[in-house]
C-alpha atoms as a PDB file:
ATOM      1  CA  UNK A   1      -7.963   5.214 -36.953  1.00  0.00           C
ATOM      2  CA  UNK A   2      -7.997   2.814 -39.590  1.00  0.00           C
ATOM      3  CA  UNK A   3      -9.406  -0.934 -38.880  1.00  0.00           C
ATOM      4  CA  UNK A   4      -9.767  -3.417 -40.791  1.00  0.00           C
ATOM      5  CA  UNK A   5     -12.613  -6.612 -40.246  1.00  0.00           C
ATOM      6  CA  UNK A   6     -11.838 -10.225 -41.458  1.00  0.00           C
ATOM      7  CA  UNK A   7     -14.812 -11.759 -42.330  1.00  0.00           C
ATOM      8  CA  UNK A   8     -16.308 -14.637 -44.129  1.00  0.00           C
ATOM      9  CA  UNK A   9     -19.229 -16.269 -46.050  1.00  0.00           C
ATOM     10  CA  UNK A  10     -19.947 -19.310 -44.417  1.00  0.00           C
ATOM     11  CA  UNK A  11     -23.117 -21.673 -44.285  1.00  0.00           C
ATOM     12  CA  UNK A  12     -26.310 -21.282 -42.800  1.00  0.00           C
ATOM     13  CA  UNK A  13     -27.082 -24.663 -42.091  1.00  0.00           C
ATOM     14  CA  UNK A  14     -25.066 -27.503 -40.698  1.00  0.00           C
ATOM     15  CA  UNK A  15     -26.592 -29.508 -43.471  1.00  0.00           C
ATOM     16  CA  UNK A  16     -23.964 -29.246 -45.855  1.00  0.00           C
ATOM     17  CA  UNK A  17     -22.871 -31.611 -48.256  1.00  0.00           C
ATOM     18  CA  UNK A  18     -18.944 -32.941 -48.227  1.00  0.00           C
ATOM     19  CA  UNK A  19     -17.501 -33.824 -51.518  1.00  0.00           C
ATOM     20  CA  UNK A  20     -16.128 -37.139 -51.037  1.00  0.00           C
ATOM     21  CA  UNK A  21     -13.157 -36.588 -53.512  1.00  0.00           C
ATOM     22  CA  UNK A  22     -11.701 -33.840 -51.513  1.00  0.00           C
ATOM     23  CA  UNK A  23     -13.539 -33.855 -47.968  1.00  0.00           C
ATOM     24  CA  UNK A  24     -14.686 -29.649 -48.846  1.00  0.00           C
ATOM     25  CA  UNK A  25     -17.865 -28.499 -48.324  1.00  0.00           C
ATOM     26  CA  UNK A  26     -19.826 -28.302 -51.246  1.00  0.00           C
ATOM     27  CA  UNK A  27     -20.725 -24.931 -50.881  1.00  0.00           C
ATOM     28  CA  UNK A  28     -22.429 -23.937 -54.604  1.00  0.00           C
ATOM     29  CA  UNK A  29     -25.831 -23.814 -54.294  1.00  0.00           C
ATOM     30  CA  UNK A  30     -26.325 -23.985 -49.813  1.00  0.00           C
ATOM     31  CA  UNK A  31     -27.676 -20.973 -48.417  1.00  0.00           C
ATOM     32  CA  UNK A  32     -25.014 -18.492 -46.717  1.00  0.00           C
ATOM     33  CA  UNK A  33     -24.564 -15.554 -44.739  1.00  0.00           C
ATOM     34  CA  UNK A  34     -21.752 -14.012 -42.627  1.00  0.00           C
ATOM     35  CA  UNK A  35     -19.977 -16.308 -39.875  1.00  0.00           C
ATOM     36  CA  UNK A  36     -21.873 -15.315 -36.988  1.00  0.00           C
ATOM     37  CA  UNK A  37     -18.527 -14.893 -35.180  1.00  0.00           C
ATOM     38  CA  UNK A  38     -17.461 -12.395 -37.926  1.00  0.00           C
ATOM     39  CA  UNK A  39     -20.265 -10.196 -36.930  1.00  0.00           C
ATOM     40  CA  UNK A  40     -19.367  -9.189 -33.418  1.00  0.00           C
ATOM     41  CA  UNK A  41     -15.670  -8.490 -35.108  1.00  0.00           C
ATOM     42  CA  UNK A  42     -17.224  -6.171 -37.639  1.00  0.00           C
ATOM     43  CA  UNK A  43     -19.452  -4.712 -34.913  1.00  0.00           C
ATOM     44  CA  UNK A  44     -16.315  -4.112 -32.137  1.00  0.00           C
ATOM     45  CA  UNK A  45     -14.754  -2.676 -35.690  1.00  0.00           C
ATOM     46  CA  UNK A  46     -17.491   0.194 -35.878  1.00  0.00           C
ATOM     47  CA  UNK A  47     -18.430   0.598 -32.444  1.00  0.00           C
ATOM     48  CA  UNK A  48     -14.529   1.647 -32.064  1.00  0.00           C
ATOM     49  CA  UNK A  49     -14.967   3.932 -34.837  1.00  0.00           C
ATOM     50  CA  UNK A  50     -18.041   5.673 -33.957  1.00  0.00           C
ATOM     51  CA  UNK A  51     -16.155   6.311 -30.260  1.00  0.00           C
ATOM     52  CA  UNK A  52     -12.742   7.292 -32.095  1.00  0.00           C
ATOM     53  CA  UNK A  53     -13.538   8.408 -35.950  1.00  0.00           C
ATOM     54  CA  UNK A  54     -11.903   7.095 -38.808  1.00  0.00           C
ATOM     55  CA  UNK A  55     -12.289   4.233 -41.488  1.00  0.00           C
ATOM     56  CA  UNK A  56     -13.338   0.587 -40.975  1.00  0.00           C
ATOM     57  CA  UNK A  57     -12.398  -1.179 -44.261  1.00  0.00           C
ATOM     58  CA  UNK A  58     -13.777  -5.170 -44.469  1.00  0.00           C
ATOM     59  CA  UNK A  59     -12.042  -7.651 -46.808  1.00  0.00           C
ATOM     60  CA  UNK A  60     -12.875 -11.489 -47.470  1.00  0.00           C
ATOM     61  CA  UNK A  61     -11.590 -14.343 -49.688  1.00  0.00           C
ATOM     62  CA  UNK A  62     -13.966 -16.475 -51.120  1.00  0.00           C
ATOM     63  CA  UNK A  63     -16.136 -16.969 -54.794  1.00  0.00           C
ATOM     64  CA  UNK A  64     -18.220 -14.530 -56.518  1.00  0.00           C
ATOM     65  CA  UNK A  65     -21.234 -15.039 -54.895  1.00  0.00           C
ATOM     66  CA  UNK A  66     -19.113 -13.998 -51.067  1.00  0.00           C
ATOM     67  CA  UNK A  67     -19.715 -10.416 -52.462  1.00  0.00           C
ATOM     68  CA  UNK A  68     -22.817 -10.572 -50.323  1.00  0.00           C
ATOM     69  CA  UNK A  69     -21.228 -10.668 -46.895  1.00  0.00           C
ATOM     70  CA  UNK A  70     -19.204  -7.655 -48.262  1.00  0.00           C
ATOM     71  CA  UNK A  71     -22.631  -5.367 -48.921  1.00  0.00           C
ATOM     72  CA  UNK A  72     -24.159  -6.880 -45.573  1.00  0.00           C
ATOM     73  CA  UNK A  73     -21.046  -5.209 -44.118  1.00  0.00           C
ATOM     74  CA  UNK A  74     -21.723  -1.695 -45.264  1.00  0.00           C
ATOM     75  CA  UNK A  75     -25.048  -2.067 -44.421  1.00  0.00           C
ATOM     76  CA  UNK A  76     -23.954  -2.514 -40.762  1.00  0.00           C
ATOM     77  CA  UNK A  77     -21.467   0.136 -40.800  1.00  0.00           C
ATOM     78  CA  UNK A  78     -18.252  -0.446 -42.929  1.00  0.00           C
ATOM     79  CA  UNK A  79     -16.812   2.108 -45.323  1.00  0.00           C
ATOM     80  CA  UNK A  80     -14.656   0.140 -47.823  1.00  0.00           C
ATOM     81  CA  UNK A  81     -14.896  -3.601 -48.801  1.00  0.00           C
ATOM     82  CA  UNK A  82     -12.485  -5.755 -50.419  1.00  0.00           C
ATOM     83  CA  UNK A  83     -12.916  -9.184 -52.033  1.00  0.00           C
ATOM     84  CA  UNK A  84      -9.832 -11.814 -52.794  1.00  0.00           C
ATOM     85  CA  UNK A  85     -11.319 -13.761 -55.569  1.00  0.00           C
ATOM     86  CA  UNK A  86      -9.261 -15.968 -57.662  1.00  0.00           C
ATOM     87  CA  UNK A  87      -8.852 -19.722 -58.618  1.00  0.00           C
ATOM     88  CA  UNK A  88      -5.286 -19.456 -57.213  1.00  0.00           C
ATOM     89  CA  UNK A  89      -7.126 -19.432 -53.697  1.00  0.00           C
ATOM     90  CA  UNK A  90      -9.473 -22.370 -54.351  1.00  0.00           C
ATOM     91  CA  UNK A  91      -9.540 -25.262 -51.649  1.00  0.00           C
ATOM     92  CA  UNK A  92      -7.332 -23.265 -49.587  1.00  0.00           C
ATOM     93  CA  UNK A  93      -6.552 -24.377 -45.783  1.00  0.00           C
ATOM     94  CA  UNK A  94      -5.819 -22.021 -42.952  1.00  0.00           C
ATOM     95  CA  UNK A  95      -2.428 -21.418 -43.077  1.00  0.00           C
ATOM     96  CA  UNK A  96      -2.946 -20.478 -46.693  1.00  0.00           C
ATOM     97  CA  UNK A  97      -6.293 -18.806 -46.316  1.00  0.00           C
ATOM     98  CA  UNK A  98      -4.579 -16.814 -43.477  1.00  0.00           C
ATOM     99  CA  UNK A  99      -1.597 -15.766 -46.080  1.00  0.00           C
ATOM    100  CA  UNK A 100      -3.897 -14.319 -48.823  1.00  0.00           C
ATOM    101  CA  UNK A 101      -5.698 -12.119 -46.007  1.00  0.00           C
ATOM    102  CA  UNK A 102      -2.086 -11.061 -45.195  1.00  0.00           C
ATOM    103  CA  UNK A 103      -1.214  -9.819 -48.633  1.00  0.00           C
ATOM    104  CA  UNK A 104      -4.546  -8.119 -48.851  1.00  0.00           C
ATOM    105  CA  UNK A 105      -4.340  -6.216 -45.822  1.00  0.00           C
ATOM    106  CA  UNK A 106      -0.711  -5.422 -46.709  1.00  0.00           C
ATOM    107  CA  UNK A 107      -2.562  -3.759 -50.038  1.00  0.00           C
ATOM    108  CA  UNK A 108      -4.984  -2.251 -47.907  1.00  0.00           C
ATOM    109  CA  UNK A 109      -2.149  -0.964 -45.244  1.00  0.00           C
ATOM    110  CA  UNK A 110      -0.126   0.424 -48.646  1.00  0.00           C
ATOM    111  CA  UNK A 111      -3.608   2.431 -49.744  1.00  0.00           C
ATOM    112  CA  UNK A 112      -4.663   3.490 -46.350  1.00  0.00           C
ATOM    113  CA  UNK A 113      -1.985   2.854 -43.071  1.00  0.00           C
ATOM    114  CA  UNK A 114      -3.922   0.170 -40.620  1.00  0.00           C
ATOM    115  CA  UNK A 115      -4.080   0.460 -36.941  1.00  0.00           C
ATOM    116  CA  UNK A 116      -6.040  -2.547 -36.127  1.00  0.00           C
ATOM    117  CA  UNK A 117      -6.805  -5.940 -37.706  1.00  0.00           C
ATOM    118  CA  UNK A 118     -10.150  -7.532 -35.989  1.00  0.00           C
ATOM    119  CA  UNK A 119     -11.075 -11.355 -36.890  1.00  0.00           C
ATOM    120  CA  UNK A 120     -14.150 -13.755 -35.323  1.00  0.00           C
ATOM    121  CA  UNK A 121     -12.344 -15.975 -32.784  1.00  0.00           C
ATOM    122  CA  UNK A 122     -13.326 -18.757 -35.524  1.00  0.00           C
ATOM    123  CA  UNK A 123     -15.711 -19.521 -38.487  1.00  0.00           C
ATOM    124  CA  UNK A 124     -19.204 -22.178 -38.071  1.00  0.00           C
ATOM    125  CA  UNK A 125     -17.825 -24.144 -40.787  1.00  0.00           C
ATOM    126  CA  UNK A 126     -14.494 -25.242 -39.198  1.00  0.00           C
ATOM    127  CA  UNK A 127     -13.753 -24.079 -35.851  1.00  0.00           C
ATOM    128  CA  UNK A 128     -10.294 -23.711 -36.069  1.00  0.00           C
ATOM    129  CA  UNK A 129      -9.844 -20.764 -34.570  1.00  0.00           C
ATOM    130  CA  UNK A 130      -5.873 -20.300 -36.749  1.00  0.00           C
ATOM    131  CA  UNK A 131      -6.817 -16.813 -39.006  1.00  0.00           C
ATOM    132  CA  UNK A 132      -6.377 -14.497 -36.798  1.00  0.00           C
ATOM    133  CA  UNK A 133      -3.051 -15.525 -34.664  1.00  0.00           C
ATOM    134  CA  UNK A 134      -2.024 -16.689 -38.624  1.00  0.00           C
ATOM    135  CA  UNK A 135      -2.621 -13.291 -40.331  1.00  0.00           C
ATOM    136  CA  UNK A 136      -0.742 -11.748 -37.431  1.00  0.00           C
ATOM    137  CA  UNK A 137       2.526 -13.763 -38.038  1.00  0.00           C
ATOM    138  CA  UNK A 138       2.639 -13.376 -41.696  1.00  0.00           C
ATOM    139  CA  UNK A 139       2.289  -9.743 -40.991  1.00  0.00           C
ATOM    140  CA  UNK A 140       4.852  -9.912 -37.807  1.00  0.00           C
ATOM    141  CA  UNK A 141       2.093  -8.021 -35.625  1.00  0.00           C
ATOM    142  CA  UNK A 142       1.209  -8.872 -32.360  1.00  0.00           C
ATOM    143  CA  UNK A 143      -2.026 -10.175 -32.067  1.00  0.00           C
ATOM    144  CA  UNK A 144      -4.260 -11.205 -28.901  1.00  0.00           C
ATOM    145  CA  UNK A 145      -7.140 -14.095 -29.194  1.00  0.00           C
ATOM    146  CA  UNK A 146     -10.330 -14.831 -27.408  1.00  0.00           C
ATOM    147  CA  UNK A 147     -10.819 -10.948 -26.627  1.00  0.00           C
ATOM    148  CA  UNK A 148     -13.885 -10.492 -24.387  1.00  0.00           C
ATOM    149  CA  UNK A 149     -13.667  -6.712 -23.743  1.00  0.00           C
ATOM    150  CA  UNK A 150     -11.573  -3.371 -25.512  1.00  0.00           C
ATOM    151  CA  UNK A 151     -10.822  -1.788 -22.147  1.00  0.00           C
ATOM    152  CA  UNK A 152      -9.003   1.745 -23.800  1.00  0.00           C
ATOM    153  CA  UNK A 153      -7.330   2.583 -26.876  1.00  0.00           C
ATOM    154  CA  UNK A 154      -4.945   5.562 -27.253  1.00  0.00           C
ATOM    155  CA  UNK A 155      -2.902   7.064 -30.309  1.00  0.00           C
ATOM    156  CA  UNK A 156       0.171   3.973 -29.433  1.00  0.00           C
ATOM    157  CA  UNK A 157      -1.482   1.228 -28.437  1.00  0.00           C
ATOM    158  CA  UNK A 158      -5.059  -0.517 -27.470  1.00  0.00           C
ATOM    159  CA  UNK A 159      -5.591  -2.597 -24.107  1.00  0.00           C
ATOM    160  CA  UNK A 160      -7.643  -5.722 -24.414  1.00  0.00           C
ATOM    161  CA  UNK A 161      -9.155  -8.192 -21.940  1.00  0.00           C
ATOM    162  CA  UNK A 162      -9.262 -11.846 -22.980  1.00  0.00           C
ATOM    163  CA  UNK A 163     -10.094 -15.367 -21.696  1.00  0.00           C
ATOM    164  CA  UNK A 164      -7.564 -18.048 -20.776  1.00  0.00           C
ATOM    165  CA  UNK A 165      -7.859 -21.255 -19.764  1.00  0.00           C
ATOM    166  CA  UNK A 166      -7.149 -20.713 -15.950  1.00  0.00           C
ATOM    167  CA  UNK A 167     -10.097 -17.088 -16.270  1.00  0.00           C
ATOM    168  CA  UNK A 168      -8.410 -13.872 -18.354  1.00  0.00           C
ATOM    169  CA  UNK A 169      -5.554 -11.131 -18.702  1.00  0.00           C
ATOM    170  CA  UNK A 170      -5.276  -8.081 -19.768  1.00  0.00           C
ATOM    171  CA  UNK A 171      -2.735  -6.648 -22.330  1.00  0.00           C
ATOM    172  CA  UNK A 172      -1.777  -3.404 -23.995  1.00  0.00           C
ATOM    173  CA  UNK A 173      -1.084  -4.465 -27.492  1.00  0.00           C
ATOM    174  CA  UNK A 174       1.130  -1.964 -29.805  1.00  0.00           C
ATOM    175  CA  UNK A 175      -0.354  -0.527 -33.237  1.00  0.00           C
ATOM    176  CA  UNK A 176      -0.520  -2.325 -35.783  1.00  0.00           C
ATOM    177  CA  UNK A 177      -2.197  -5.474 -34.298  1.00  0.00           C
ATOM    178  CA  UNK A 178      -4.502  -8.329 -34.522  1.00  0.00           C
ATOM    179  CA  UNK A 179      -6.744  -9.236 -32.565  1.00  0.00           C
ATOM    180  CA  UNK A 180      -9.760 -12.001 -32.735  1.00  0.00           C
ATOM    181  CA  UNK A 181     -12.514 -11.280 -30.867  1.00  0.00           C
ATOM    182  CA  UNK A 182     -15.621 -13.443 -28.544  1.00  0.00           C
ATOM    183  CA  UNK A 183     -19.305 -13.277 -28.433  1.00  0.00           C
ATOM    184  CA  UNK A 184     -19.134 -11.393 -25.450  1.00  0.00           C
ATOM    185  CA  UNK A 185     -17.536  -8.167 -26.532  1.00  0.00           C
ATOM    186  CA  UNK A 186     -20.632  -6.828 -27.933  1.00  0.00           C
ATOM    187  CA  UNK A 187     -24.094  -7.285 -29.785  1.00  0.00           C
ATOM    188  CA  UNK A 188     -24.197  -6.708 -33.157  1.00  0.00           C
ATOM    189  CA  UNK A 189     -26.486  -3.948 -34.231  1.00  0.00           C
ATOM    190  CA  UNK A 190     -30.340  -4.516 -36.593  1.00  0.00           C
ATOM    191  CA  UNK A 191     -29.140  -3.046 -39.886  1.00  0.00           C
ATOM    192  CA  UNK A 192     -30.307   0.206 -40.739  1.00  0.00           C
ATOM    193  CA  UNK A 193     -32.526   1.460 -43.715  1.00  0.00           C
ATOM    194  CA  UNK A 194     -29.923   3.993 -44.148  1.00  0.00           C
ATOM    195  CA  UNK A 195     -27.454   0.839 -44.353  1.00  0.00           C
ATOM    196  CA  UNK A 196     -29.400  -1.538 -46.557  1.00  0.00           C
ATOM    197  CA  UNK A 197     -29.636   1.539 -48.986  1.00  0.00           C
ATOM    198  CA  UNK A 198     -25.603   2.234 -48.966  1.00  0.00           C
ATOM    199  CA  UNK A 199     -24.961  -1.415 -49.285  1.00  0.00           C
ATOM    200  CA  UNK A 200     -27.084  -1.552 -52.890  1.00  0.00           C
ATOM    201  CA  UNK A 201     -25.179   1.635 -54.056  1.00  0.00           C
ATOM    202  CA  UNK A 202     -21.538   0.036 -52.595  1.00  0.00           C
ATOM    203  CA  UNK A 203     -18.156  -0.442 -54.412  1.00  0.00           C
ATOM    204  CA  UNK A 204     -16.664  -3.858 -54.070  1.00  0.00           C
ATOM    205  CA  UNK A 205     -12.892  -3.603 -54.603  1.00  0.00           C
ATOM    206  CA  UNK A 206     -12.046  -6.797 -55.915  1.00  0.00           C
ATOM    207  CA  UNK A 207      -8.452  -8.460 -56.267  1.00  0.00           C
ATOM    208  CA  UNK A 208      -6.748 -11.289 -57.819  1.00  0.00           C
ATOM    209  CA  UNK A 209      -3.516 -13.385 -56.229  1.00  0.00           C
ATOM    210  CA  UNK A 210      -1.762 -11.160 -58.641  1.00  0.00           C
ATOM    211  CA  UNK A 211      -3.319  -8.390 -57.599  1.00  0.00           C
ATOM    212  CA  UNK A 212      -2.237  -8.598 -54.160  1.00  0.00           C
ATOM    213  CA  UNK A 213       1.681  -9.728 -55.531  1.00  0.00           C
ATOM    214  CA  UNK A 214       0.519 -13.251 -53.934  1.00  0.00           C
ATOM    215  CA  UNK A 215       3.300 -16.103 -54.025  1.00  0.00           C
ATOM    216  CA  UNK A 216       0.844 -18.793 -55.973  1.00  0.00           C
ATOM    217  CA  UNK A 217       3.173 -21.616 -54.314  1.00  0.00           C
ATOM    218  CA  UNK A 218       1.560 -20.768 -51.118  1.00  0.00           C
ATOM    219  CA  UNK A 219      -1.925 -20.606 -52.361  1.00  0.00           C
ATOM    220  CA  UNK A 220      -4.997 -23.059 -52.954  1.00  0.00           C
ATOM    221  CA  UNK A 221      -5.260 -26.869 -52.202  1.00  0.00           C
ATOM    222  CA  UNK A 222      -2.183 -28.195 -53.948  1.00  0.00           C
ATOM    223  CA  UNK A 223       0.097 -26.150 -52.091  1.00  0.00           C
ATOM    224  CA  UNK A 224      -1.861 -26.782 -48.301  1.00  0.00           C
ATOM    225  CA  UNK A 225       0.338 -28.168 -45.752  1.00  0.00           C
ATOM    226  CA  UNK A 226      -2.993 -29.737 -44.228  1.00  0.00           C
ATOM    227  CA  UNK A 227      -5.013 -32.223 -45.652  1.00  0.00           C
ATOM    228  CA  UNK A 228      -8.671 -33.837 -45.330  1.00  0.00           C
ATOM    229  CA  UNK A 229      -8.358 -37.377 -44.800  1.00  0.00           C
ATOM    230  CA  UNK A 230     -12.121 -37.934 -44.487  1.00  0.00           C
ATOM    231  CA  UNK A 231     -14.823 -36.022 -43.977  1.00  0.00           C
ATOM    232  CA  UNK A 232     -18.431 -37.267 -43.283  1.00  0.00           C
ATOM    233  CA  UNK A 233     -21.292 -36.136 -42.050  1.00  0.00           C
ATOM    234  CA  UNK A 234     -22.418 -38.703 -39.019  1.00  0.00           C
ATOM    235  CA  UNK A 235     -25.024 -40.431 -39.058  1.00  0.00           C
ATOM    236  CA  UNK A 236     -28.170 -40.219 -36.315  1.00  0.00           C
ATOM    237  CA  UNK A 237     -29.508 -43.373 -34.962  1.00  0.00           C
ATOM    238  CA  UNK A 238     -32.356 -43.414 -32.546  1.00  0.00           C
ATOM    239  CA  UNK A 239     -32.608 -46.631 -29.892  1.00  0.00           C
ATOM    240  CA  UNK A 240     -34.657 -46.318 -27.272  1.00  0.00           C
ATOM    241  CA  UNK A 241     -36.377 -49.235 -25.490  1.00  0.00           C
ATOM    242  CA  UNK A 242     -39.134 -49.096 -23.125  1.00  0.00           C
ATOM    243  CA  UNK A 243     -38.895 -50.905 -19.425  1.00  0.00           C
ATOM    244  CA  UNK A 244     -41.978 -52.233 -18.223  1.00  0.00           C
ATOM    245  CA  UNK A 245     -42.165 -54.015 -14.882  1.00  0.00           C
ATOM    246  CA  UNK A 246     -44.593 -54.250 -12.125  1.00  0.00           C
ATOM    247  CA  UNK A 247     -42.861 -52.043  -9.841  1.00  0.00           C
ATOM    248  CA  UNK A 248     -39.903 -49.516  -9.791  1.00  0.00           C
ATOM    249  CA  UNK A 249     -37.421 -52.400  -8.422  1.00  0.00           C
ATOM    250  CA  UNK A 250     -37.831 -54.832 -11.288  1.00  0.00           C
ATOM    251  CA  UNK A 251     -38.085 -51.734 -13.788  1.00  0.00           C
ATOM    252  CA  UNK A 252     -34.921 -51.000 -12.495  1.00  0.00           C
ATOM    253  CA  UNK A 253     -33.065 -54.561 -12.605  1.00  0.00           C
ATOM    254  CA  UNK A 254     -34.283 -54.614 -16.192  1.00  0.00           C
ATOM    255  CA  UNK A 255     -32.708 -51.608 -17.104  1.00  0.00           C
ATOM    256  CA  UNK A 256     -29.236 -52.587 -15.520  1.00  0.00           C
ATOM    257  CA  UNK A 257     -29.139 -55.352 -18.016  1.00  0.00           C
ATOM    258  CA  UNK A 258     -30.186 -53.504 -20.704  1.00  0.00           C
ATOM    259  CA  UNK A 259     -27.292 -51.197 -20.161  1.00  0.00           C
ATOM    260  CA  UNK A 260     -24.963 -54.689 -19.348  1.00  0.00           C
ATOM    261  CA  UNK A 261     -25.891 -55.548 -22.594  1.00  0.00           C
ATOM    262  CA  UNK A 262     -25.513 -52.785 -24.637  1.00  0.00           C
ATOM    263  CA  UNK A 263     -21.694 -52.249 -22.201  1.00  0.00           C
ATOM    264  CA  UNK A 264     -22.412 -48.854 -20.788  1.00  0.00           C
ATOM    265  CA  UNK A 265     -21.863 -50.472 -17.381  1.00  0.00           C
END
């Protein structure tokens, strides 16, 4: 069985600067490490390989320095990594993020046929939740979101339980598929010595738009059919007042016209 994990380099605090020009995160220079939602996707990834055999490859798109979520993933398990790094993808939105991934997993599926594609159900730095139900319709492959539980897998297909709105379903899902995955499936496993060590000695496979046979029209900031309006981080104001009164009854008319005042009532 051949899966492959989506994952991403994302920030470690919610600190982060916004560049005012564009409204995106200023990343060079913040402190990053793996989307924590990536991590249960890259953990369901090897867990499923431990109980089945075969590969777990890991790709990502992002700048050099995104090289380190790709180690970090061999150290918890992966076999083969993959990095997308180009100026082509620069500033990139969802829907175009989500097309790169496609044309590197197509590489991947042309070097190595892939069963299953497993994202994060969303990334700390947006929320969006689009990458994995995107990647899946560039690639025309079913996909399933908000997966809480891999109930069996077989040589055709793999059954899934996921949350809804109105509680969960469960769904047998044809190879090849995506599928984006909760906090709930798992817990993601203390990396090993053994790990750490094969991460240092690791081969990052590393690709270029071209690389991948891209289409550059669909690619990077100028070619987004989103854009950031504004972006701004808000700003924390503290008010508090202190009622005094002689007893709990005028302590308590007091407050009812401090909240008058203020219109909260």
């Amino acid at each position: 069985m051949h899966i492959v994990a989506c994952v991403k380099q994302t920030p470690k605090s919610d600190n982060v600067k916004i560049d005012p020009a564009t409204g995106c995160l200023i990343r060079s220079g913040a402190a990053s490490a793996m989307n924590p939602f990536d991590e249960y996707a890259l953990e369901e990834a090897v867990m499923l390989k431990e109980q089945l055999g075969g590969t777990v490859s890991v790709i990502t798109m992002g700048p050099p320095q995104a090289e380190a979520v790709l180690r970090d993933s061999i150290a918890r398990g992966a076999d083969k990594v993959y990095q997308l790094g180009d100026m082509a993808f620069a500033g990139s939105d969802t829907w175009s993020t989500s097309y790169a991934l496609s044309k590197g997993i197509e590489k991947i599926n042309s070097l190595c046929p892939v069963d299953l594609v497993i994202c994060g159900k969303q990334t700390n730095d947006s929320d969006t939740g689009h990458i994995g139900p995107q990647v899946s319709a560039w690639m025309k492959w079913p996909n399933a979101a908000f997966v809480k539980k891999v109930v069996s897998v077989n040589e055709k297909s793999i059954t899934v339980e996921r949350l809804t709105e109105d509680g969960g379903e469960t769904l047998e899902i044809p190879f090849p598929c995506v599928i984006s995955v909760v906090k709930d499936i798992n817990s993601p496993r203390v990396r090993s010595v053994k790990g750490r060590m094969a991460a240092k000695r690791a081969e990052v496979t590393k690709w270029t738009a071209d690389d991948v046979a891209a289409d550059k029209t669909k690619l990077g900031m100028k070619n987004c059919p989103t854009r950031v309006v504004k972006s701004f981080v808000p700003k924390r104001e503290v008010c508090a007042a202190c009622v005094e009164g002689a007893n709990a009854k005028e302590r308590g008319a007091k407050l009812v016209d401090i909240l008058k005042e203020n219109k909260y009532i």
